[in-house]
N, C-alpha and C. Protein backbone atom coordinates (compact mmCIF):
# COMPACT_ATOMS: atom_id res chain seq x y z
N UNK A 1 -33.84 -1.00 -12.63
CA UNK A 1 -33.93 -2.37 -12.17
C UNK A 1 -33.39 -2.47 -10.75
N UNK A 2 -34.00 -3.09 -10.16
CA UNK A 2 -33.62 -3.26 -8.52
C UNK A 2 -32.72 -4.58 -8.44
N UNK A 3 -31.77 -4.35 -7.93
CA UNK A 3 -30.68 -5.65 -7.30
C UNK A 3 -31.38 -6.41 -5.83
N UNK A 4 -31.44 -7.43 -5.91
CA UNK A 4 -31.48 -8.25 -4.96
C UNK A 4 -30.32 -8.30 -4.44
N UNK A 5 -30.55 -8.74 -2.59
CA UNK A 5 -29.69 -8.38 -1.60
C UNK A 5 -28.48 -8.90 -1.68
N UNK A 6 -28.55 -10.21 -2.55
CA UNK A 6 -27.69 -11.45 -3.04
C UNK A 6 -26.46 -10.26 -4.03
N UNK A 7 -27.19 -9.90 -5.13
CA UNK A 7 -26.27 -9.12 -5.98
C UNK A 7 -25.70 -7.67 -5.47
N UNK A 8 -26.77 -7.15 -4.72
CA UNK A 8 -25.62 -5.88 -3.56
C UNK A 8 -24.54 -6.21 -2.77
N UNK A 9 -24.49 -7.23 -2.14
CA UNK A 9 -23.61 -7.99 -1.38
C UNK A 9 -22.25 -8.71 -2.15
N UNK A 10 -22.69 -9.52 -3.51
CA UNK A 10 -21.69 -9.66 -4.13
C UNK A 10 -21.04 -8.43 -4.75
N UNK A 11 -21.64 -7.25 -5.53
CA UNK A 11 -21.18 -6.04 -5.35
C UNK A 11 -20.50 -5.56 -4.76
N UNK A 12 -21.19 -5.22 -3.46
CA UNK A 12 -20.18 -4.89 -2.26
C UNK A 12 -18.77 -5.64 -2.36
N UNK A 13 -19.11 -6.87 -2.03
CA UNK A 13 -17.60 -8.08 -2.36
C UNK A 13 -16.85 -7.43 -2.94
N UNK A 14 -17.16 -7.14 -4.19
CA UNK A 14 -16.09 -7.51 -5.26
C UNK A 14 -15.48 -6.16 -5.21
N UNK A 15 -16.26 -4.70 -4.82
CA UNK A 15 -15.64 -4.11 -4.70
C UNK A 15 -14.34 -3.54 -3.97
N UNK A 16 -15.12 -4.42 -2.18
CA UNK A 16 -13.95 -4.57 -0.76
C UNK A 16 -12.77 -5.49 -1.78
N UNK A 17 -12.40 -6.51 -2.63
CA UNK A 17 -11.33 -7.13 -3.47
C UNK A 17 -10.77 -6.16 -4.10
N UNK A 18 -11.39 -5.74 -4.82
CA UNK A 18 -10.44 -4.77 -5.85
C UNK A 18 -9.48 -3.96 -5.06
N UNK A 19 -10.53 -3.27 -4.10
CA UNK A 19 -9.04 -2.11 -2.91
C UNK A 19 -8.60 -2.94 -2.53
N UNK A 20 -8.68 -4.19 -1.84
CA UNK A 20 -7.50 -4.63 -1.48
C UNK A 20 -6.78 -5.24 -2.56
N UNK A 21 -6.57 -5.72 -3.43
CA UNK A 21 -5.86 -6.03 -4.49
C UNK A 21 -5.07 -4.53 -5.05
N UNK A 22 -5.46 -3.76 -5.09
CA UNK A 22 -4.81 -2.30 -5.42
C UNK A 22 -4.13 -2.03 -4.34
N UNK A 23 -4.31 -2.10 -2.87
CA UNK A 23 -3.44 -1.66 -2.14
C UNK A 23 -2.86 -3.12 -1.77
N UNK A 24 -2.50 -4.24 -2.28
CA UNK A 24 -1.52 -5.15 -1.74
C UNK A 24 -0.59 -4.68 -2.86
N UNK A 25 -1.50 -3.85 -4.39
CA UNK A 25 -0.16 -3.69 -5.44
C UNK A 25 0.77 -2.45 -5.13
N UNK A 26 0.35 -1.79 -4.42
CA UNK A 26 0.87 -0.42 -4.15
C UNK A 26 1.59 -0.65 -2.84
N UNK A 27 1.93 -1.71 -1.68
CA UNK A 27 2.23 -2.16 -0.80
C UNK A 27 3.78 -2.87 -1.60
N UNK A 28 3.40 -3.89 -2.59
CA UNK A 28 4.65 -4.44 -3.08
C UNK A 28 5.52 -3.13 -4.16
N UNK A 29 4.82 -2.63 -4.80
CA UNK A 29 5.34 -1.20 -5.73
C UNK A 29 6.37 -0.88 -4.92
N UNK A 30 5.57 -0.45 -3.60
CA UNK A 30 6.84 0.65 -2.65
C UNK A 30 7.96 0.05 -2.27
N UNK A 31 7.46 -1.15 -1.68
CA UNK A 31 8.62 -1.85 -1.00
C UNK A 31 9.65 -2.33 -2.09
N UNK A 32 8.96 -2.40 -3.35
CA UNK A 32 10.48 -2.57 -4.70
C UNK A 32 11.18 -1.51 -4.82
N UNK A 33 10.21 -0.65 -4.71
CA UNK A 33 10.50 0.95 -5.10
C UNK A 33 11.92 1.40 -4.05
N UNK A 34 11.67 1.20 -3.29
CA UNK A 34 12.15 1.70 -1.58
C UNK A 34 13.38 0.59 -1.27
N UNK A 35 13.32 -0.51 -1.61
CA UNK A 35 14.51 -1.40 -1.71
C UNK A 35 15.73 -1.09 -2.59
N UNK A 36 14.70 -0.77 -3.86
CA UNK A 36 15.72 -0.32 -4.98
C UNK A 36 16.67 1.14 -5.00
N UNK A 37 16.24 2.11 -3.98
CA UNK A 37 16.96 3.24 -3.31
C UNK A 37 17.42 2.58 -2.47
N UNK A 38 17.40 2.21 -1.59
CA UNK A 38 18.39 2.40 0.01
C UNK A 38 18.98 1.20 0.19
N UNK A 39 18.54 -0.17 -0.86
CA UNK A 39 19.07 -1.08 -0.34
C UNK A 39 18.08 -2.04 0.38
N UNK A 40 18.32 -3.30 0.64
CA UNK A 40 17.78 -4.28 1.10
C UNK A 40 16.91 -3.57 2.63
N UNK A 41 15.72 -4.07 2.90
CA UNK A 41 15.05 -3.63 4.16
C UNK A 41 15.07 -4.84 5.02
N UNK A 42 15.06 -3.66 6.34
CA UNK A 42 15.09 -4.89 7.51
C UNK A 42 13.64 -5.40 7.96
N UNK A 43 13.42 -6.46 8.34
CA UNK A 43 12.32 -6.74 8.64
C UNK A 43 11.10 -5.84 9.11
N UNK A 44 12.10 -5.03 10.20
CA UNK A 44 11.01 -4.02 10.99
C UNK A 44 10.87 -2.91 10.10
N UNK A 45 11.25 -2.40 8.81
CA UNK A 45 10.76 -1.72 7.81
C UNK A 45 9.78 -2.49 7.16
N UNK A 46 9.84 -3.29 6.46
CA UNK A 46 9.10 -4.12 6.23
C UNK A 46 7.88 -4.31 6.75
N UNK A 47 7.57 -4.31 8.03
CA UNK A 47 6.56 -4.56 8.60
C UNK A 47 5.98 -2.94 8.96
N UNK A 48 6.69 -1.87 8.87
CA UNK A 48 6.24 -0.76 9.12
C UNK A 48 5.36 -0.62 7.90
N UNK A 49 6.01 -0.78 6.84
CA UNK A 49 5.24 -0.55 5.04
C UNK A 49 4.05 -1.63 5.65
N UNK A 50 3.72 -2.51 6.20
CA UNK A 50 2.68 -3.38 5.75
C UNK A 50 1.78 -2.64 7.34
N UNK A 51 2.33 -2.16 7.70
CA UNK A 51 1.39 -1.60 9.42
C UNK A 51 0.75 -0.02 8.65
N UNK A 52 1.03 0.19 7.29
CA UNK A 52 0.56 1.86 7.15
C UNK A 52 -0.15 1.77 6.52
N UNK A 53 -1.61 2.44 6.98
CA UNK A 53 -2.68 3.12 6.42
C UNK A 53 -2.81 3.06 4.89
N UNK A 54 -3.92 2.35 4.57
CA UNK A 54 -3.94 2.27 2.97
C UNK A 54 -3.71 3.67 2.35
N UNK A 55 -4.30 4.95 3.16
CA UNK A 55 -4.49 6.44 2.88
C UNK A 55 -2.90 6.56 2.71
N UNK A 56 -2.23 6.21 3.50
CA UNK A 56 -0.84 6.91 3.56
C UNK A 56 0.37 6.40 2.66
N UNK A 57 -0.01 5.58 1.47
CA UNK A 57 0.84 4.82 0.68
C UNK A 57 0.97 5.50 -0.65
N UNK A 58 0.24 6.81 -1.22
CA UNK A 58 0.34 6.99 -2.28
C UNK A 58 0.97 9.04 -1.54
N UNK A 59 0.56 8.90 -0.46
CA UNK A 59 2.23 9.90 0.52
C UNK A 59 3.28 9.74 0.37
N UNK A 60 3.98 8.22 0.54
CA UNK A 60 4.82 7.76 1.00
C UNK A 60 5.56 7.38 -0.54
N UNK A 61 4.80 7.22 -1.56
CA UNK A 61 5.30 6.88 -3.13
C UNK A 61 5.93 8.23 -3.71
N UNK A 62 4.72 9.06 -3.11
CA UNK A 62 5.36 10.86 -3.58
C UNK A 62 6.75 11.11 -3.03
N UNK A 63 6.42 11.11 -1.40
CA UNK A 63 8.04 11.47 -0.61
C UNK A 63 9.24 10.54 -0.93
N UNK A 64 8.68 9.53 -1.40
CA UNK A 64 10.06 8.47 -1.96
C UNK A 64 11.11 9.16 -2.99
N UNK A 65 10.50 10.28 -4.24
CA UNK A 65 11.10 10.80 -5.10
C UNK A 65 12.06 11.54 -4.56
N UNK A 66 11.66 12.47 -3.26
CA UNK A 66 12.27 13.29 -2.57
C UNK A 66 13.59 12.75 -1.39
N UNK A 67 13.08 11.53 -0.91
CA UNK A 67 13.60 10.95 0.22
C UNK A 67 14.92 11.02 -0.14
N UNK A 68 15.99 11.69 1.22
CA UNK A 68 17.63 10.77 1.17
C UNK A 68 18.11 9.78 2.45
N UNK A 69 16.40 9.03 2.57
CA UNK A 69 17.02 8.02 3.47
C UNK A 69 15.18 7.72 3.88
N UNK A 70 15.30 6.40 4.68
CA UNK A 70 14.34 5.80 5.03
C UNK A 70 14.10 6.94 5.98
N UNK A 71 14.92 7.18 6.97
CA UNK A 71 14.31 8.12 8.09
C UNK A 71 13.68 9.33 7.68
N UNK A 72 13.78 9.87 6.45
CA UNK A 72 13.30 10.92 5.29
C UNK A 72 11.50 10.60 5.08
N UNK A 73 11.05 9.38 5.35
CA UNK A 73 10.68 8.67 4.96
C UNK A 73 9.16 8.13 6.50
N UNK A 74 9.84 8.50 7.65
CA UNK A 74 9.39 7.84 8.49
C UNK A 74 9.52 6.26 8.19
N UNK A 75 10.06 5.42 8.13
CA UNK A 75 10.48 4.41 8.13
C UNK A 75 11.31 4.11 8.89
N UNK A 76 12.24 4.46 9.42
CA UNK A 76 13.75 4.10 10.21
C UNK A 76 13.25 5.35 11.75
C-alpha cells in the first residue's frame, strides 16, 4: 500500500518527536544522575549538558560510572 505525502510527513513527524522526547529524557537522566554524584550544578554545567550532541549523551552516561569529578567528565 502506498502512503500519501500527508501520511509520510506525519510519519516523518512523529518520528523527529520521539528522538527528541528520548533525548530531552536522557538530557534530564544525566543531569539527575550527575547532580546526584558531585552535588548541585552550576548553571554553566548545566548549559554544557544541554549544548552536547544528542550522539554524545549515552558517552557521557557510560563515563559517569567511572567519573571522580565533572572535569573527569568534560564538564568543568
Amino acid at each position: 500500500m502506498n502512503m500519501t505525502s500527508y501520511e509520510k510527513g506525519l510519519e516523518k513527524g512523529l518520528e523527529k518527536g520521539l528522538e527528541k522526547g528520548l533525548e530531552k529524557g536522557q538530557r534530564e537522566i544525566l543531569r539527575m544522575l550527575i547532580d546526584e554524584r558531585f552535588g548541585p550544578l552550576s548553571p554553566a554545567v548545566l548549559e554544557r549538558i544541554e549544548q552536547l550532541p544528542a550522539e554524545q549523551l549515552r558517552p557521557l552516561g557510560k563515563a559517569l560510572v567511572h567519573a571522580q569529578s565533572l572535569r573527569d567528565l568534560g564538564l568543568e
